[in-house]
PDB file of N, CA and C in Angstrom:
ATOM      1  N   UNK A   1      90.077 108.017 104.882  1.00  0.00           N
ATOM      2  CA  UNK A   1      91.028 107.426 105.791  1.00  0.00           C
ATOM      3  C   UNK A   1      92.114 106.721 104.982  1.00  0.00           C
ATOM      4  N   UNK A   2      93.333 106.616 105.533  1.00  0.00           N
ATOM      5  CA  UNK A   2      94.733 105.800 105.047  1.00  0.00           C
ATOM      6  C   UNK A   2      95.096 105.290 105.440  1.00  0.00           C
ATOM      7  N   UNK A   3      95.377 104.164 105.176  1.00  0.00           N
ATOM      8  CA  UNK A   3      95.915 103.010 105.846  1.00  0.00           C
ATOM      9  C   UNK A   3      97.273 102.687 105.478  1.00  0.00           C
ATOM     10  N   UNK A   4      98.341 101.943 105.939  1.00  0.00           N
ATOM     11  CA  UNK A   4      98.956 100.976 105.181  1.00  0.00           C
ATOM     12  C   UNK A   4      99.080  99.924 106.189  1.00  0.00           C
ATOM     13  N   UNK A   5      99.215  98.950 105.484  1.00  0.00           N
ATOM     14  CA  UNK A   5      99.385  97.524 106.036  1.00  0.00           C
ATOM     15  C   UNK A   5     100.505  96.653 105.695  1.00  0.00           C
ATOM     16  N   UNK A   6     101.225  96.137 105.973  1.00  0.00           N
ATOM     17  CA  UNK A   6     102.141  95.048 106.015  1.00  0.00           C
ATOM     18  C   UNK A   6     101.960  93.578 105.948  1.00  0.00           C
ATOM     19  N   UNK A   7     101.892  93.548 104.405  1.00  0.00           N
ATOM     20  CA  UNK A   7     101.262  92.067 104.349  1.00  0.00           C
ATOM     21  C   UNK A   7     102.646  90.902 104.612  1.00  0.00           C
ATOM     22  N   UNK A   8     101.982  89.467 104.323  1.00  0.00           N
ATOM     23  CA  UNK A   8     102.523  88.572 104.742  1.00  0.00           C
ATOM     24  C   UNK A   8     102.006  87.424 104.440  1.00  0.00           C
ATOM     25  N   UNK A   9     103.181  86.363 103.745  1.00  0.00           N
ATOM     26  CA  UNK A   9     103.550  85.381 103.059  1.00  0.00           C
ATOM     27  C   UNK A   9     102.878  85.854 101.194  1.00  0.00           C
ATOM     28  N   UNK A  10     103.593  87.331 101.457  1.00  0.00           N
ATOM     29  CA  UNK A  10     103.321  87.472  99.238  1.00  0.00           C
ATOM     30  C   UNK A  10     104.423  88.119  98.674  1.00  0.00           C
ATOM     31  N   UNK A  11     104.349  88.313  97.492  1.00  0.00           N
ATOM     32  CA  UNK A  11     105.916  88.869  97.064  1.00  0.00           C
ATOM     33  C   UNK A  11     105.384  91.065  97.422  1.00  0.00           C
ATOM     34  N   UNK A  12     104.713  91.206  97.621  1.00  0.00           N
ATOM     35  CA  UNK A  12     104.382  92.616  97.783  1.00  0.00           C
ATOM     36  C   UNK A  12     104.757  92.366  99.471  1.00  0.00           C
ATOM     37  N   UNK A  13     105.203  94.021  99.935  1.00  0.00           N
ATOM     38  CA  UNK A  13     105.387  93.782 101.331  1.00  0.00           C
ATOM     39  C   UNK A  13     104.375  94.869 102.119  1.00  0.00           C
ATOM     40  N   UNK A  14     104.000  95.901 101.426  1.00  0.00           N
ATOM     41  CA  UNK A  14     103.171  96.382 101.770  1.00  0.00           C
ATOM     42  C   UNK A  14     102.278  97.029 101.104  1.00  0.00           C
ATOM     43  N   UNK A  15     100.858  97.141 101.267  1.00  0.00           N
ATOM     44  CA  UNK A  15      99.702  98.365 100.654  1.00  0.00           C
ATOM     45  C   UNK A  15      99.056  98.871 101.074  1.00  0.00           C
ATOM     46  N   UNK A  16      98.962 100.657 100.351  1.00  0.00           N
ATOM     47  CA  UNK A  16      98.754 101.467 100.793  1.00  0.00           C
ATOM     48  C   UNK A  16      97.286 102.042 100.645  1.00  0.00           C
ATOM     49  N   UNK A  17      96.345 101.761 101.241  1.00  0.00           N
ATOM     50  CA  UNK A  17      94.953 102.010 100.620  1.00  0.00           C
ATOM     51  C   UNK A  17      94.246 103.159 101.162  1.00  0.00           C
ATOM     52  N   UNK A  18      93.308 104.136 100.807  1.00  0.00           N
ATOM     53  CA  UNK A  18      92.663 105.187 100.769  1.00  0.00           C
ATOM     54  C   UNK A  18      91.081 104.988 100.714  1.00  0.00           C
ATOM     55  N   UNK A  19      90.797 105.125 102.130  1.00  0.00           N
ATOM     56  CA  UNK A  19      88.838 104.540 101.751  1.00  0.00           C
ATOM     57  C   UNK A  19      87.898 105.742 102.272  1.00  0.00           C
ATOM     58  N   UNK A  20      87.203 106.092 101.879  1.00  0.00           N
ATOM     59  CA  UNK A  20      86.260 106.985 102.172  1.00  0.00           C
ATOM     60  C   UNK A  20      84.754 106.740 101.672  1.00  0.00           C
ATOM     61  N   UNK A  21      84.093 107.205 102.894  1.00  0.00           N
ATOM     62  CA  UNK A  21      82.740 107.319 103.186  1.00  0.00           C
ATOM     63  C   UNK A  21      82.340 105.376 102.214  1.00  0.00           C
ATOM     64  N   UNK A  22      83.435 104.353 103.099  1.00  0.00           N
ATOM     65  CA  UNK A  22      83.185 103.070 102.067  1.00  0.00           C
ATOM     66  C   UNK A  22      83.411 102.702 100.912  1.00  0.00           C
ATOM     67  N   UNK A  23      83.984 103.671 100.146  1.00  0.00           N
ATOM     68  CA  UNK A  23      84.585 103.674  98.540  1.00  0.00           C
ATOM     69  C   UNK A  23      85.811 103.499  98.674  1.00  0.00           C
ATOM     70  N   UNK A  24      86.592 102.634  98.019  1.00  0.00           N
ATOM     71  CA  UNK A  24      88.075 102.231  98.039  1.00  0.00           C
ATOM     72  C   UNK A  24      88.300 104.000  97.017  1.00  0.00           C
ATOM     73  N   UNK A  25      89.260 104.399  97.143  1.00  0.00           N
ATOM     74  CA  UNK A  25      89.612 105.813  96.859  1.00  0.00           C
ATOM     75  C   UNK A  25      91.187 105.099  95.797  1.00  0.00           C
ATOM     76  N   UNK A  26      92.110 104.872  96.265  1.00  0.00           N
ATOM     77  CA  UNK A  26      93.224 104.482  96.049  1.00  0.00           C
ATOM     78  C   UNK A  26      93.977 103.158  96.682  1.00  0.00           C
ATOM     79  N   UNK A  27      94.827 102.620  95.758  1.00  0.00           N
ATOM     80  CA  UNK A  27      95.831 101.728  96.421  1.00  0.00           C
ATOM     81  C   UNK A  27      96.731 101.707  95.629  1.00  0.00           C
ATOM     82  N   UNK A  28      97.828 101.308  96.887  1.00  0.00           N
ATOM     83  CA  UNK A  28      99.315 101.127  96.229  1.00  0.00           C
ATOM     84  C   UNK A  28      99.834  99.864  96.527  1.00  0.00           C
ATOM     85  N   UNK A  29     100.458  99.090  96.149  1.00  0.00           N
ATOM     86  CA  UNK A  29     101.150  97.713  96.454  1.00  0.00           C
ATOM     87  C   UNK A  29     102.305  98.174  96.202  1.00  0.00           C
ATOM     88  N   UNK A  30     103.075  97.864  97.243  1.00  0.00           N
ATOM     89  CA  UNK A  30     105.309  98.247  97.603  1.00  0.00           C
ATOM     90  C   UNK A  30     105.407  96.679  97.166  1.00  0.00           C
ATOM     91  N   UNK A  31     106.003  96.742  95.954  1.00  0.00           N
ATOM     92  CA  UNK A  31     106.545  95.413  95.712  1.00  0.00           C
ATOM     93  C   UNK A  31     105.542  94.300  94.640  1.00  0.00           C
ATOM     94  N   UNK A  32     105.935  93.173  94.470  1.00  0.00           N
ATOM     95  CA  UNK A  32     105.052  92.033  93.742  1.00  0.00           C
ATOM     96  C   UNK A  32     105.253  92.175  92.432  1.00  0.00           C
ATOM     97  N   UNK A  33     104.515  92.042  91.683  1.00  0.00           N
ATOM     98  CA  UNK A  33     103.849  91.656  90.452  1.00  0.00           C
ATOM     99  C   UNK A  33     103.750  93.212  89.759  1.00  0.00           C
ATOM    100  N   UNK A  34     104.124  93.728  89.507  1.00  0.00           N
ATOM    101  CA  UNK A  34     103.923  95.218  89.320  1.00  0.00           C
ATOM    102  C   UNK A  34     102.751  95.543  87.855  1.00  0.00           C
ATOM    103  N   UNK A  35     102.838  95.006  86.981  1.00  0.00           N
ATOM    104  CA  UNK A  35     101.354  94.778  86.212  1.00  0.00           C
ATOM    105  C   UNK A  35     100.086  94.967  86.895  1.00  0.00           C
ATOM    106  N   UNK A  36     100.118  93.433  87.588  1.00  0.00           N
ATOM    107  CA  UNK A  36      98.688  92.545  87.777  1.00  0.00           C
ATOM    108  C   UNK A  36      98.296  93.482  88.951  1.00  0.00           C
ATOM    109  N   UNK A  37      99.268  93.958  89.725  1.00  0.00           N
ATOM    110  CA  UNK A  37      98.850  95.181  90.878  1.00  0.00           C
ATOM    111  C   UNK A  37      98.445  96.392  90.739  1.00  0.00           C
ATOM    112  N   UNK A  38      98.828  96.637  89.380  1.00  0.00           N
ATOM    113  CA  UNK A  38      98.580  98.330  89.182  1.00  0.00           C
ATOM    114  C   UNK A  38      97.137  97.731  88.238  1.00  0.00           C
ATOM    115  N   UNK A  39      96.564  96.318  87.826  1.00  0.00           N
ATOM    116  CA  UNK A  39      95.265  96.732  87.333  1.00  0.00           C
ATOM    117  C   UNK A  39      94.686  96.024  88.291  1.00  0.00           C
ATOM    118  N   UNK A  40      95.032  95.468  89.737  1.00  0.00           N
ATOM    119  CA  UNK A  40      94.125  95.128  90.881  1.00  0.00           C
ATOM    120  C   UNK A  40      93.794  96.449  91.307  1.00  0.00           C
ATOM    121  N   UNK A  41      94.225  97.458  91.276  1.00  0.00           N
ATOM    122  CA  UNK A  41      94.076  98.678  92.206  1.00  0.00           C
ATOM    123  C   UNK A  41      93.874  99.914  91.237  1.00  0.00           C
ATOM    124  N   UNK A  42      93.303  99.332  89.540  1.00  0.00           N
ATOM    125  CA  UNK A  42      92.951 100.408  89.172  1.00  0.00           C
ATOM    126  C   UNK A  42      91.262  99.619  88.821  1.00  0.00           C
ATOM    127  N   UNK A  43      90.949  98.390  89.303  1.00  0.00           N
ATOM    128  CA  UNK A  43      89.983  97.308  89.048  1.00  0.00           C
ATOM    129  C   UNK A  43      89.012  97.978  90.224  1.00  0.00           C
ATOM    130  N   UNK A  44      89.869  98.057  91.659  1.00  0.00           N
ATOM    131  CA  UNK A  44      88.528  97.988  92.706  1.00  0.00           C
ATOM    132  C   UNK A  44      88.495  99.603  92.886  1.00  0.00           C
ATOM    133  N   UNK A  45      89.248 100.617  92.663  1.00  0.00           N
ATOM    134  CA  UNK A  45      88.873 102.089  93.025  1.00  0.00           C
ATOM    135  C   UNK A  45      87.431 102.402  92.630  1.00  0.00           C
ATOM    136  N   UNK A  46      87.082 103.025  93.277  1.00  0.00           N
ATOM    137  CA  UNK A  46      85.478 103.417  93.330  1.00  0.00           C
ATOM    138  C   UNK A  46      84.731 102.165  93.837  1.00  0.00           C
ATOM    139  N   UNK A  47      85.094 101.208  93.975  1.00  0.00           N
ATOM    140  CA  UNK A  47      84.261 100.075  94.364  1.00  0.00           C
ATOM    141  C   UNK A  47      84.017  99.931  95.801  1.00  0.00           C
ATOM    142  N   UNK A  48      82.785  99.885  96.438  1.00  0.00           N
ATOM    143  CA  UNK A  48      82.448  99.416  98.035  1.00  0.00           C
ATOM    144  C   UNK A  48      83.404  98.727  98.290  1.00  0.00           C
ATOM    145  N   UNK A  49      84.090  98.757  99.915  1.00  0.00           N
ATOM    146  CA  UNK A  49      85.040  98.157 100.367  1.00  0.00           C
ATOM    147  C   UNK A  49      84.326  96.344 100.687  1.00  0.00           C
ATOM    148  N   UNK A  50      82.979  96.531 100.965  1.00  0.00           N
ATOM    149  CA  UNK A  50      82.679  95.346 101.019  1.00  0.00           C
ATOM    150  C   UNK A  50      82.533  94.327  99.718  1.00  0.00           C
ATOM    151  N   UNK A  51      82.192  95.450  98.779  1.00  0.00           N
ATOM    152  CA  UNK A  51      81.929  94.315  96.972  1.00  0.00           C
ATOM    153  C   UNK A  51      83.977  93.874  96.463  1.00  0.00           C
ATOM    154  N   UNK A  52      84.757  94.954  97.035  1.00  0.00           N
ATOM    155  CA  UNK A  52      85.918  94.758  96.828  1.00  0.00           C
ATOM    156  C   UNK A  52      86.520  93.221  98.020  1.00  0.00           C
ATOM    157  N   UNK A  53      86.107  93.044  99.144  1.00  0.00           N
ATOM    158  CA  UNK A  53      85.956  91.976 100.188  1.00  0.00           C
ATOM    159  C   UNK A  53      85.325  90.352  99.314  1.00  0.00           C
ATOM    160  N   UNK A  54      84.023  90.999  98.865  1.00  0.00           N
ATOM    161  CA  UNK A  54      83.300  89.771  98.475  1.00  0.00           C
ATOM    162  C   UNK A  54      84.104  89.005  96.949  1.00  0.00           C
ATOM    163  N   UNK A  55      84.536  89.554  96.265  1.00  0.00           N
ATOM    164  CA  UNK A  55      85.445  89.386  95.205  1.00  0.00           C
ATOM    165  C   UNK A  55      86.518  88.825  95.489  1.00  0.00           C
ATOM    166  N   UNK A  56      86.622  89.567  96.215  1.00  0.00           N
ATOM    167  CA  UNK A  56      88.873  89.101  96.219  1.00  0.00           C
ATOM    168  C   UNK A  56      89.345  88.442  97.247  1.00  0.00           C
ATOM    169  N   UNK A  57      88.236  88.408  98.722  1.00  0.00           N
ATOM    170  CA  UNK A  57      88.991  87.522  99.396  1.00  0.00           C
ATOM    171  C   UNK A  57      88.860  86.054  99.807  1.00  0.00           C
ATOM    172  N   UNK A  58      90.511  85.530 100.108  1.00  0.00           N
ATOM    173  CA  UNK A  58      90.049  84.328  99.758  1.00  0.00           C
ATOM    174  C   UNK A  58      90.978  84.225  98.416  1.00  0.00           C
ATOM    175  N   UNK A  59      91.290  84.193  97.886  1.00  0.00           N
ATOM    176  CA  UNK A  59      92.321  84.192  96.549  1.00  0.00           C
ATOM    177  C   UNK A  59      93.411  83.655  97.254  1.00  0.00           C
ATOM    178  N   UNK A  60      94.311  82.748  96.580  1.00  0.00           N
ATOM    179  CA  UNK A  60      95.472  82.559  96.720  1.00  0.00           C
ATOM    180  C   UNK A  60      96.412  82.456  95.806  1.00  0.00           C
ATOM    181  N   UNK A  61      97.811  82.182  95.910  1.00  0.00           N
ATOM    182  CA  UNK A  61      98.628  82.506  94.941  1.00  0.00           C
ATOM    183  C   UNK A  61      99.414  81.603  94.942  1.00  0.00           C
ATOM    184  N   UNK A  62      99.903  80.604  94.164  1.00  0.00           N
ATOM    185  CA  UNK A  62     100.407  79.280  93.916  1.00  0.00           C
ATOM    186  C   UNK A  62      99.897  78.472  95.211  1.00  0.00           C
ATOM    187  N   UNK A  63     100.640  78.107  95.977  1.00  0.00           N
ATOM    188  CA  UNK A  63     100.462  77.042  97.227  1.00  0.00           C
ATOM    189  C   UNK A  63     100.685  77.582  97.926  1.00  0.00           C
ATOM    190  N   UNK A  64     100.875  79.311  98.281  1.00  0.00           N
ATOM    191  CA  UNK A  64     100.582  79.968  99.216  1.00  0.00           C
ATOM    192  C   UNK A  64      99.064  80.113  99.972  1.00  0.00           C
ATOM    193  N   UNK A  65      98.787  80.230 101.448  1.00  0.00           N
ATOM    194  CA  UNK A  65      97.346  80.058 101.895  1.00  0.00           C
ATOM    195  C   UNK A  65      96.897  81.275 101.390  1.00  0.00           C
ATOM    196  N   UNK A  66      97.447  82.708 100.895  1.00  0.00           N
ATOM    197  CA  UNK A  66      97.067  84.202 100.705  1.00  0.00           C
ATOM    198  C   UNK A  66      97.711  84.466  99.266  1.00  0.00           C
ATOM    199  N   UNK A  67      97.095  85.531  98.854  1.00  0.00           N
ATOM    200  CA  UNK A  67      97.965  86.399  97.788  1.00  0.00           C
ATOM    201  C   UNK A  67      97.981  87.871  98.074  1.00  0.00           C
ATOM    202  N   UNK A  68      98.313  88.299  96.876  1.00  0.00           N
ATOM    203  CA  UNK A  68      98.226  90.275  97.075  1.00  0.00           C
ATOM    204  C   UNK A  68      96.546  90.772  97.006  1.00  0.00           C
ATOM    205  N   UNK A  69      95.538  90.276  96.544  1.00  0.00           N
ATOM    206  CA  UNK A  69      94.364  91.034  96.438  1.00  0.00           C
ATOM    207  C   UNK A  69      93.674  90.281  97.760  1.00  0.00           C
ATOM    208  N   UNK A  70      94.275  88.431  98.123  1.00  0.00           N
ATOM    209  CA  UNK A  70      93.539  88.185  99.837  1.00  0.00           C
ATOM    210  C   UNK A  70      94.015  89.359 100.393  1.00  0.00           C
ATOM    211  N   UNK A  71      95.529  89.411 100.780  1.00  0.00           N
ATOM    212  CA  UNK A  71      96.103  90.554 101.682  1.00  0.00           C
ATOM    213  C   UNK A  71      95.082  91.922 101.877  1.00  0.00           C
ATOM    214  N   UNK A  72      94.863  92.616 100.310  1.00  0.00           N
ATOM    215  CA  UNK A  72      94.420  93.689 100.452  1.00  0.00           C
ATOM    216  C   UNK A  72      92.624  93.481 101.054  1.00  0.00           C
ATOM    217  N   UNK A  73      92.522  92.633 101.003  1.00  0.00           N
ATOM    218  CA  UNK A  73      90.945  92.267 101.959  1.00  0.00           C
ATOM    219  C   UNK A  73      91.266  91.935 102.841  1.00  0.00           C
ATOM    220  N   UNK A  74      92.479  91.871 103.775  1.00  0.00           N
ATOM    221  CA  UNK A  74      92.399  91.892 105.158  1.00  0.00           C
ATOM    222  C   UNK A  74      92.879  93.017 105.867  1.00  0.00           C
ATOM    223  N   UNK A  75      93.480  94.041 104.817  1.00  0.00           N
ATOM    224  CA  UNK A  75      93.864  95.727 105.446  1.00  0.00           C
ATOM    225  C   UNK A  75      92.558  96.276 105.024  1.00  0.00           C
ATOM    226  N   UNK A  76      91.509  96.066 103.813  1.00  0.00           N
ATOM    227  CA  UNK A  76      90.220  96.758 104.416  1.00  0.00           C
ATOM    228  C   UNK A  76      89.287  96.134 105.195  1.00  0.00           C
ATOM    229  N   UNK A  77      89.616  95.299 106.041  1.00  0.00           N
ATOM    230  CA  UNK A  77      88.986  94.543 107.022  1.00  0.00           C
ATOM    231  C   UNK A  77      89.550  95.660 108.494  1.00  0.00           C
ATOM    232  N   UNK A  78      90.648  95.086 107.892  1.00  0.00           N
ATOM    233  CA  UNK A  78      91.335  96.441 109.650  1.00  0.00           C
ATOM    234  C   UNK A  78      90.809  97.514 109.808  1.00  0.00           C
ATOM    235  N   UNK A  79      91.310  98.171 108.482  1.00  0.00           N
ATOM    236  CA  UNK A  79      90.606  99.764 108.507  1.00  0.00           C
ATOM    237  C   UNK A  79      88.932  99.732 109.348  1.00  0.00           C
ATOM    238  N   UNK A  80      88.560  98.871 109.202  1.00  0.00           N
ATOM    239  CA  UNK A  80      86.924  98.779 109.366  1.00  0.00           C
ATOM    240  C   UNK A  80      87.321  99.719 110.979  1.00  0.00           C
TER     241      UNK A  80
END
């Protein structure tokens, strides 16, 4: 399955994630940090969407309440 989601309050505006049979498959982040995103999303591929959940969400990013890897635990929350 594919998702994308439209995050909110991060410098990325949207990501594009790929989950199957519960395995994160792929992701893309439109925007942000372009490093720290391309090794968040080369970090959780192959990883359970839930061990990728238990890790990352909940993170925030300066004095923002969210960041880019909370965000991406609340588009594999949707997908659910």
């Amino acid at each position: 399955m594919k998702y994308s989601y439209r995050t909110t309050e991060t410098c990325s505006s949207q990501i594009d994630v790929e989950v199957e049979n519960g395995i994160v498959k792929d992701v893309h982040f439109t925007g942000g940090c372009n490093g720290n995103l391309q090794g968040i999303s080369s970090l959780v591929k192959g990883m359970k969407v839930d061990d990728v959940i238990a890790r990352l969400e909940g993170i925030r990013c300066g004095g923002k309440p969210t960041s880019c890897p909370d965000q991406l635990c609340k588009a594999l929350r949707e997908m659910r």
